[in-house]
PDB file of N, CA and C in Angstrom:
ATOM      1  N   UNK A   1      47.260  12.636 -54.866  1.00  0.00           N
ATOM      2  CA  UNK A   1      47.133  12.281 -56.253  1.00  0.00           C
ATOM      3  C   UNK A   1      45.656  12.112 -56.613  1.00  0.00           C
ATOM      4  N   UNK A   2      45.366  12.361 -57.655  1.00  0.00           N
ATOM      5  CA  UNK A   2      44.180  12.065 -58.348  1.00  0.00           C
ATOM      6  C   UNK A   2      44.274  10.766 -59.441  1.00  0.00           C
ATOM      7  N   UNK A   3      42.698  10.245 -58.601  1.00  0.00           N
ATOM      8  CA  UNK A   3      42.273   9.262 -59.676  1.00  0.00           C
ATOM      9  C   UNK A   3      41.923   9.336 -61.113  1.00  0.00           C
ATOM     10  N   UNK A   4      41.912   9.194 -61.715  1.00  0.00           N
ATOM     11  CA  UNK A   4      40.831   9.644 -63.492  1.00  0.00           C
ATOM     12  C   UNK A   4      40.752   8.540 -63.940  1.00  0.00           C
ATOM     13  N   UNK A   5      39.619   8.149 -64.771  1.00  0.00           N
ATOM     14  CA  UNK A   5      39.270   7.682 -65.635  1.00  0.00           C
ATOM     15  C   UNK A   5      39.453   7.938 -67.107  1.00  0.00           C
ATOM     16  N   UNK A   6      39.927   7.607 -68.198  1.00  0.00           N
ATOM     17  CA  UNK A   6      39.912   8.090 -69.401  1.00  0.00           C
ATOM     18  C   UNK A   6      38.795   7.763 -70.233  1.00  0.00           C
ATOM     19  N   UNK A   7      38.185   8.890 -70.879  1.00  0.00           N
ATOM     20  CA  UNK A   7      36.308   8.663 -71.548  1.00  0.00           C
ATOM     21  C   UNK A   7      36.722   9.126 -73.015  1.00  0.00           C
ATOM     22  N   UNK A   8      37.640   9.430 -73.350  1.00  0.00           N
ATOM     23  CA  UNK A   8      37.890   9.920 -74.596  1.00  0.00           C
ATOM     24  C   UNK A   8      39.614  10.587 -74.724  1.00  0.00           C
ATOM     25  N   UNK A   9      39.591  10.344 -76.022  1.00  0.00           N
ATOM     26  CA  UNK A   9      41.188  10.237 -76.513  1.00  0.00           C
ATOM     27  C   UNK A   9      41.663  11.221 -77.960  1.00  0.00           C
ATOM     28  N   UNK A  10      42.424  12.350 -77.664  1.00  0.00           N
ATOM     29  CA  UNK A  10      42.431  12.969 -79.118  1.00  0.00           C
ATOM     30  C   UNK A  10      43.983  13.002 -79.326  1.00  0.00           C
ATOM     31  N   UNK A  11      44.599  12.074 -79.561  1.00  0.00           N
ATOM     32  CA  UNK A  11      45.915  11.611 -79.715  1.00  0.00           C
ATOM     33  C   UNK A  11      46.702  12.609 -80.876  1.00  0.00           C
ATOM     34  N   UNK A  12      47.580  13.068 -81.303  1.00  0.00           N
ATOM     35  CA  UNK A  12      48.038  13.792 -82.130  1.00  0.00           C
ATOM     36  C   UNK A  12      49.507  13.325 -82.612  1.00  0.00           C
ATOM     37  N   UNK A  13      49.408  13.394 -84.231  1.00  0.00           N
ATOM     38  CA  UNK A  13      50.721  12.486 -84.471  1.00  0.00           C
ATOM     39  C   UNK A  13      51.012  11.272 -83.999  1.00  0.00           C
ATOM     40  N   UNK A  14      52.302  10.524 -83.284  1.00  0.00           N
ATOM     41  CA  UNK A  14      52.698   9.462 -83.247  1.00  0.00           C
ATOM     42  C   UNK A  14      52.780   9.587 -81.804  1.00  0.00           C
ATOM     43  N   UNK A  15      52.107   9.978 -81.054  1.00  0.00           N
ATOM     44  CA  UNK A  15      52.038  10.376 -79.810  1.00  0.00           C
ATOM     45  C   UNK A  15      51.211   8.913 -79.204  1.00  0.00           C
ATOM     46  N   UNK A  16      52.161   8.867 -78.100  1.00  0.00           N
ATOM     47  CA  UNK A  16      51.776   7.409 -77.022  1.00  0.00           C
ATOM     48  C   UNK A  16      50.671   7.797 -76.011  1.00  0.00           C
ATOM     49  N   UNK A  17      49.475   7.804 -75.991  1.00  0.00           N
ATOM     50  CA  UNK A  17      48.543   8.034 -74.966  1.00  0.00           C
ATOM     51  C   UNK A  17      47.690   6.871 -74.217  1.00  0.00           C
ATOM     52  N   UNK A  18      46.989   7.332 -73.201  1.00  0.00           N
ATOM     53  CA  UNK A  18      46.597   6.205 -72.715  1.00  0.00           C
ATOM     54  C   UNK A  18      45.432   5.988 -73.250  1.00  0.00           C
ATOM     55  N   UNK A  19      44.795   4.890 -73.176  1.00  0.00           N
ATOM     56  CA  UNK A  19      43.945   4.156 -73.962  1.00  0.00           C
ATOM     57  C   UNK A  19      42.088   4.595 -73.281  1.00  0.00           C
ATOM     58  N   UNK A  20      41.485   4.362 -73.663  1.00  0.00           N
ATOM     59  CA  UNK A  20      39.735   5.229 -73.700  1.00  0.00           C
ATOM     60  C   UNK A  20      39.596   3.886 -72.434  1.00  0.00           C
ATOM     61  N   UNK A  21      39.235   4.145 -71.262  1.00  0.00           N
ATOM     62  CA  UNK A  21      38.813   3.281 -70.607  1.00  0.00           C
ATOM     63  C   UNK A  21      39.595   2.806 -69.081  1.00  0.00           C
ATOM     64  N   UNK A  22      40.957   3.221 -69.695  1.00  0.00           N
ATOM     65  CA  UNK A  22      42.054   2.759 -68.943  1.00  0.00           C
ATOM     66  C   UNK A  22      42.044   3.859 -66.956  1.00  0.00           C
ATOM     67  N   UNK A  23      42.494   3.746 -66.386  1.00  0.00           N
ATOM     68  CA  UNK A  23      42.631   4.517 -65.255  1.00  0.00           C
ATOM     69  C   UNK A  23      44.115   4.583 -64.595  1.00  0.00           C
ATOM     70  N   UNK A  24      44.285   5.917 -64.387  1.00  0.00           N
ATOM     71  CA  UNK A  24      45.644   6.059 -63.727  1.00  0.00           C
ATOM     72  C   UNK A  24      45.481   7.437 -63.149  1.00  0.00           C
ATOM     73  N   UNK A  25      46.489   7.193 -61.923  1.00  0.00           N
ATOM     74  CA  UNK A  25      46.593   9.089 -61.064  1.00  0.00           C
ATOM     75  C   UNK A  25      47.666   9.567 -61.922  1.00  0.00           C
ATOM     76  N   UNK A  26      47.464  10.689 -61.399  1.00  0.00           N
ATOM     77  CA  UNK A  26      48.708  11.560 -61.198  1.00  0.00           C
ATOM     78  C   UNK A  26      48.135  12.936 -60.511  1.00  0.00           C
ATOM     79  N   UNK A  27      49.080  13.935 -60.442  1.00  0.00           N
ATOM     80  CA  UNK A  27      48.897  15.170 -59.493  1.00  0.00           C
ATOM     81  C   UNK A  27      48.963  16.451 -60.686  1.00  0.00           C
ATOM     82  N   UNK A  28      47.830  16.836 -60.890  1.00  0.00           N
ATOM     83  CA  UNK A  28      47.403  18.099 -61.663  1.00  0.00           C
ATOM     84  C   UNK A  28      48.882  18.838 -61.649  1.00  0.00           C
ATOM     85  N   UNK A  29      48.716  20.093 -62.742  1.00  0.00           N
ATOM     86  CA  UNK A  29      49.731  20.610 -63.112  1.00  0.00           C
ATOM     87  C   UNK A  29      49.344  21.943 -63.707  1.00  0.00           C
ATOM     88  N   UNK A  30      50.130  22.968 -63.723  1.00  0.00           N
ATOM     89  CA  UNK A  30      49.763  23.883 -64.184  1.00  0.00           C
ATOM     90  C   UNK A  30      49.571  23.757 -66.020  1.00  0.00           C
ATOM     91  N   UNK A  31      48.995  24.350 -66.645  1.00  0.00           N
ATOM     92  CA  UNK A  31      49.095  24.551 -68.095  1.00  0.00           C
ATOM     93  C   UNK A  31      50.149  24.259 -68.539  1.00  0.00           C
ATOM     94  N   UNK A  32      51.258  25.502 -67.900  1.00  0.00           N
ATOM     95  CA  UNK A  32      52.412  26.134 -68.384  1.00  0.00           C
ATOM     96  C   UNK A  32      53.345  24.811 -68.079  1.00  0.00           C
ATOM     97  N   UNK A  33      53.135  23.948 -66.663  1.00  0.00           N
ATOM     98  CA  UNK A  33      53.491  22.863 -66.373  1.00  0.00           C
ATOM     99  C   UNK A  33      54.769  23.133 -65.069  1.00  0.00           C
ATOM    100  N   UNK A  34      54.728  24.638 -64.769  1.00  0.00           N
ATOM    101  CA  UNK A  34      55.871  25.324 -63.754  1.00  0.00           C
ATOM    102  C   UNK A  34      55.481  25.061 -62.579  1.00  0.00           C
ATOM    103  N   UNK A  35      54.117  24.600 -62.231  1.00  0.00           N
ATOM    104  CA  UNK A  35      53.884  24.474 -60.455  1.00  0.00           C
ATOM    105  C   UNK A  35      52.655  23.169 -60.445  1.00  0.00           C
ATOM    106  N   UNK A  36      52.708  22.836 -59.402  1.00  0.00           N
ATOM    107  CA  UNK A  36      50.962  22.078 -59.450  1.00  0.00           C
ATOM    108  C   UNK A  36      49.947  22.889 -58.856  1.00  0.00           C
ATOM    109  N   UNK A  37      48.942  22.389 -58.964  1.00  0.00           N
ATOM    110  CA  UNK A  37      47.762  22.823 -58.697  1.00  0.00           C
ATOM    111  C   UNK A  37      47.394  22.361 -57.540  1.00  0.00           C
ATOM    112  N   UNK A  38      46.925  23.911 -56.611  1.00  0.00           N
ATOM    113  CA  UNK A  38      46.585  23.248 -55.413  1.00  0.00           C
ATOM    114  C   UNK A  38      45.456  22.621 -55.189  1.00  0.00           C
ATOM    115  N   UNK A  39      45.633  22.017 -54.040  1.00  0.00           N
ATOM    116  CA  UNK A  39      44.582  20.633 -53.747  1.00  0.00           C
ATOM    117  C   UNK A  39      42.998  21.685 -53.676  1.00  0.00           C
ATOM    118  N   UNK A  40      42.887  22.808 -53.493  1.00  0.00           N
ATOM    119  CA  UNK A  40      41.562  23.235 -53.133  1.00  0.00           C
ATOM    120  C   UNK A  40      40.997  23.406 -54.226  1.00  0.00           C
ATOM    121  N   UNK A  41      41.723  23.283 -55.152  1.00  0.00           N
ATOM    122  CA  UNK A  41      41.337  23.806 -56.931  1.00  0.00           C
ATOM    123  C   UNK A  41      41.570  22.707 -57.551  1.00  0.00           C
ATOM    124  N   UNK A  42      41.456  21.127 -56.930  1.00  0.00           N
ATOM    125  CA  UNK A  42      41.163  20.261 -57.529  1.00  0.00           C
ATOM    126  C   UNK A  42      39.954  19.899 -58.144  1.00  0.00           C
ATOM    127  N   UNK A  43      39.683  18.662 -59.319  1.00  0.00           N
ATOM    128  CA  UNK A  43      38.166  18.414 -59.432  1.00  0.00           C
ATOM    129  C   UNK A  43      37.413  17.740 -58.502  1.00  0.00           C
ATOM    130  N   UNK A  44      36.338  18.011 -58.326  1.00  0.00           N
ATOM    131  CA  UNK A  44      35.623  17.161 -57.455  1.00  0.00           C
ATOM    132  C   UNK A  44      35.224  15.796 -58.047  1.00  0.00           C
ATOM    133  N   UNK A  45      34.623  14.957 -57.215  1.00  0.00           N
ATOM    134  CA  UNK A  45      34.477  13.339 -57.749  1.00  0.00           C
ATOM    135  C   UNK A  45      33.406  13.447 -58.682  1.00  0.00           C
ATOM    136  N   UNK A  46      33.784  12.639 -60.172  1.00  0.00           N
ATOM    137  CA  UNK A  46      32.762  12.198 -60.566  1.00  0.00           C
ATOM    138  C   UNK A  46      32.763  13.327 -61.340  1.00  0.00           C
ATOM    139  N   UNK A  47      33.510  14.749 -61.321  1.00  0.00           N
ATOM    140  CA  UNK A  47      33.700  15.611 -62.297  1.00  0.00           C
ATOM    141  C   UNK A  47      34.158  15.151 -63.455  1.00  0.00           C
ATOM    142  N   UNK A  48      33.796  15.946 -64.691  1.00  0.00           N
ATOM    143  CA  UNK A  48      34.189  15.565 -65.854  1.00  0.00           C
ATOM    144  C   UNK A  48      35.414  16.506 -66.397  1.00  0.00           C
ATOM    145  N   UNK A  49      36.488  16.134 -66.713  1.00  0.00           N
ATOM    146  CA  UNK A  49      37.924  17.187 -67.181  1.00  0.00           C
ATOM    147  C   UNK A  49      38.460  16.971 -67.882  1.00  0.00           C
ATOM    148  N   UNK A  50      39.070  18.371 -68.717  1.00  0.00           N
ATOM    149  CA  UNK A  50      40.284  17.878 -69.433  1.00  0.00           C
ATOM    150  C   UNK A  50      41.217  17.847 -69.213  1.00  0.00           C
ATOM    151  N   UNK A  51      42.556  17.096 -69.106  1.00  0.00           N
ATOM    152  CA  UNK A  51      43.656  16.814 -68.726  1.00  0.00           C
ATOM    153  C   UNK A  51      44.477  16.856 -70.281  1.00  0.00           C
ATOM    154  N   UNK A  52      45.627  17.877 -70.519  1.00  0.00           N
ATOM    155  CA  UNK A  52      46.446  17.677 -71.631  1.00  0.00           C
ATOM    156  C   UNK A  52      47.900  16.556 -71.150  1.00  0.00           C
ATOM    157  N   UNK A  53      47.906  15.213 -71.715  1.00  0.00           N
ATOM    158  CA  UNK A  53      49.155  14.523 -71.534  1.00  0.00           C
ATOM    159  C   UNK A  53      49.880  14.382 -72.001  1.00  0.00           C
ATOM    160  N   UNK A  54      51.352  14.905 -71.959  1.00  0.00           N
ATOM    161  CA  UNK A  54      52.247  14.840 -72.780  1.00  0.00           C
ATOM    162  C   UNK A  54      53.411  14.444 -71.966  1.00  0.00           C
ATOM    163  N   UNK A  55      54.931  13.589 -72.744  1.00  0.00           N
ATOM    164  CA  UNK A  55      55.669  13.214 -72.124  1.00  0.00           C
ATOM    165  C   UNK A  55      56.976  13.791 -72.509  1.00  0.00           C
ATOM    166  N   UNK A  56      58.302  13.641 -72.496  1.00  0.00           N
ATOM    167  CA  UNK A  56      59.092  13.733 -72.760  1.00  0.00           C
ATOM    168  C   UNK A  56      60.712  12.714 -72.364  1.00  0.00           C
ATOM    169  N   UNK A  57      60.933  12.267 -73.665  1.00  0.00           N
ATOM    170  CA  UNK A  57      61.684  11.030 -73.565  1.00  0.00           C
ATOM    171  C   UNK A  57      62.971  11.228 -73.456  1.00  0.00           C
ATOM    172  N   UNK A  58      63.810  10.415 -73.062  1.00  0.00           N
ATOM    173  CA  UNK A  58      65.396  11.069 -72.632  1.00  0.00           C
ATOM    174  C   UNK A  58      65.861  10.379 -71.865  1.00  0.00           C
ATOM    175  N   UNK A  59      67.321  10.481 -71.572  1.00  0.00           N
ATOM    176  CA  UNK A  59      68.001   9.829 -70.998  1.00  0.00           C
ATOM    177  C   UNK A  59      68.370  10.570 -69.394  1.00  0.00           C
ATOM    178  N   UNK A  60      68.033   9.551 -68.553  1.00  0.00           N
ATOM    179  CA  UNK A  60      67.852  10.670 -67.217  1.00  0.00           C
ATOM    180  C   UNK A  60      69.854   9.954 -66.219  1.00  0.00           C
ATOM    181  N   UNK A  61      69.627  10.815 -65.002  1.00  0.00           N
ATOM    182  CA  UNK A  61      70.664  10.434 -64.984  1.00  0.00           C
ATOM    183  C   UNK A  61      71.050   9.080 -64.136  1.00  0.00           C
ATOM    184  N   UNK A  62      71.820   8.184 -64.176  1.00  0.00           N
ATOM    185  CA  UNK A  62      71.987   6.951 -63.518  1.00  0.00           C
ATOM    186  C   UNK A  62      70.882   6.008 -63.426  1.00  0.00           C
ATOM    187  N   UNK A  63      70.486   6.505 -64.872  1.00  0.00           N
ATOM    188  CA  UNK A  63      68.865   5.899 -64.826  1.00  0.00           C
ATOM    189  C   UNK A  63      68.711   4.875 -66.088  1.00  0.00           C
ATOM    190  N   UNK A  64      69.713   5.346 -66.700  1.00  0.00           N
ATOM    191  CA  UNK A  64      69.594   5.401 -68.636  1.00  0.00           C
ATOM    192  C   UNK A  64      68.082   5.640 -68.873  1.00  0.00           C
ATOM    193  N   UNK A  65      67.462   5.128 -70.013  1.00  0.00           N
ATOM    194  CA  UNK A  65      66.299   6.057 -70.932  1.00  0.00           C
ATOM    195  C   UNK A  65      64.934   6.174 -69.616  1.00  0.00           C
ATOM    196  N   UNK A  66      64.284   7.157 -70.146  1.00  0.00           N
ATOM    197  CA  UNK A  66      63.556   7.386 -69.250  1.00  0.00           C
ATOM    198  C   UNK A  66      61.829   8.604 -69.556  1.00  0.00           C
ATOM    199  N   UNK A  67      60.846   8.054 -68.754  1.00  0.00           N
ATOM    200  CA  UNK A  67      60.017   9.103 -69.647  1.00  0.00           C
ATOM    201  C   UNK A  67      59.436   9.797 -68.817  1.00  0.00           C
ATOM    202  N   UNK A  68      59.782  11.424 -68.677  1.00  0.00           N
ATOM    203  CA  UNK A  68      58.668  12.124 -67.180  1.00  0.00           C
ATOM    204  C   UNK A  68      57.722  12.478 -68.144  1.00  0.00           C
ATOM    205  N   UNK A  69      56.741  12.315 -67.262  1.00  0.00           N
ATOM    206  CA  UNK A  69      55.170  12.568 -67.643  1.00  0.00           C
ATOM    207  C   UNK A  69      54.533  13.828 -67.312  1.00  0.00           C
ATOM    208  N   UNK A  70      53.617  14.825 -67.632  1.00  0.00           N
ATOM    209  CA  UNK A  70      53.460  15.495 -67.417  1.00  0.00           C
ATOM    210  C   UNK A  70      51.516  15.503 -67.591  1.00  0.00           C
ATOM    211  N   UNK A  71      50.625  15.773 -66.819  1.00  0.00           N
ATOM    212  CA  UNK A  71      49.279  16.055 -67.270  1.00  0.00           C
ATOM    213  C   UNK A  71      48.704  17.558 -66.608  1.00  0.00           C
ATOM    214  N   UNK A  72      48.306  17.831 -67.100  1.00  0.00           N
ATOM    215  CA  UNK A  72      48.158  19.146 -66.991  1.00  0.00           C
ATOM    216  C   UNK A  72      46.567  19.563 -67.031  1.00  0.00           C
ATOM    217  N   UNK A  73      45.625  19.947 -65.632  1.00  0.00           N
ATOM    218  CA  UNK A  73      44.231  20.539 -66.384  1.00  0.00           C
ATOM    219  C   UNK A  73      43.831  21.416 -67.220  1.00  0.00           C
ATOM    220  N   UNK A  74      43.180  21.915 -67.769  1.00  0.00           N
ATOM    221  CA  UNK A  74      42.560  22.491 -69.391  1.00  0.00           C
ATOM    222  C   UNK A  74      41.397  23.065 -68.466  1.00  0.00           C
ATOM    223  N   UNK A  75      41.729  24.348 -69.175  1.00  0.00           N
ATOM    224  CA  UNK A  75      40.082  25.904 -68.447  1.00  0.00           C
ATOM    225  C   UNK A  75      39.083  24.900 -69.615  1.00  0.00           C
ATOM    226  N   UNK A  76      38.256  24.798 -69.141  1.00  0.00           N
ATOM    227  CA  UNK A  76      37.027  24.416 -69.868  1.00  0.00           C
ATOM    228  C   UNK A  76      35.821  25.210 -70.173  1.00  0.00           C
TER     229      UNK A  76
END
């Protein structure tokens, strides 16, 4: 998993994002969001990236409501 930092925020609509400052992992993703990204084509430390975050809300199963997350790196 990857660490990040968040340095900036371009939120769209009524969309829940994380906050300018805040820190959380997760494991890169393709664009399309069909595979991850392998570890050799990760960022290096202290790199600067864009990550697109988006979620999708729903009811999962034996779970009731529930939200998978998805972040995804951005060609820069």
């Amino acid at each position: 998993m990857l660490f990040a930092k968040i340095i900036s925020v371009k939120a769209q609509g009524q969309a829940e994002c994380p906050k300018t400052g805040v820190a959380f992992n997760f494991q890169p993703e393709s664009e399309d969001y069909q595979s991850m990204i392998p570890r050799k084509k990760w960022p290096k430390p202290n790199q600067i990236i864009s990550v697109r975050y988006r979620y999708l809300d729903g009811i999962c199963k034996n779970s009731g409501p529930c939200r998978i997350k998805h972040s995804s790196l951005m060609k820069n």
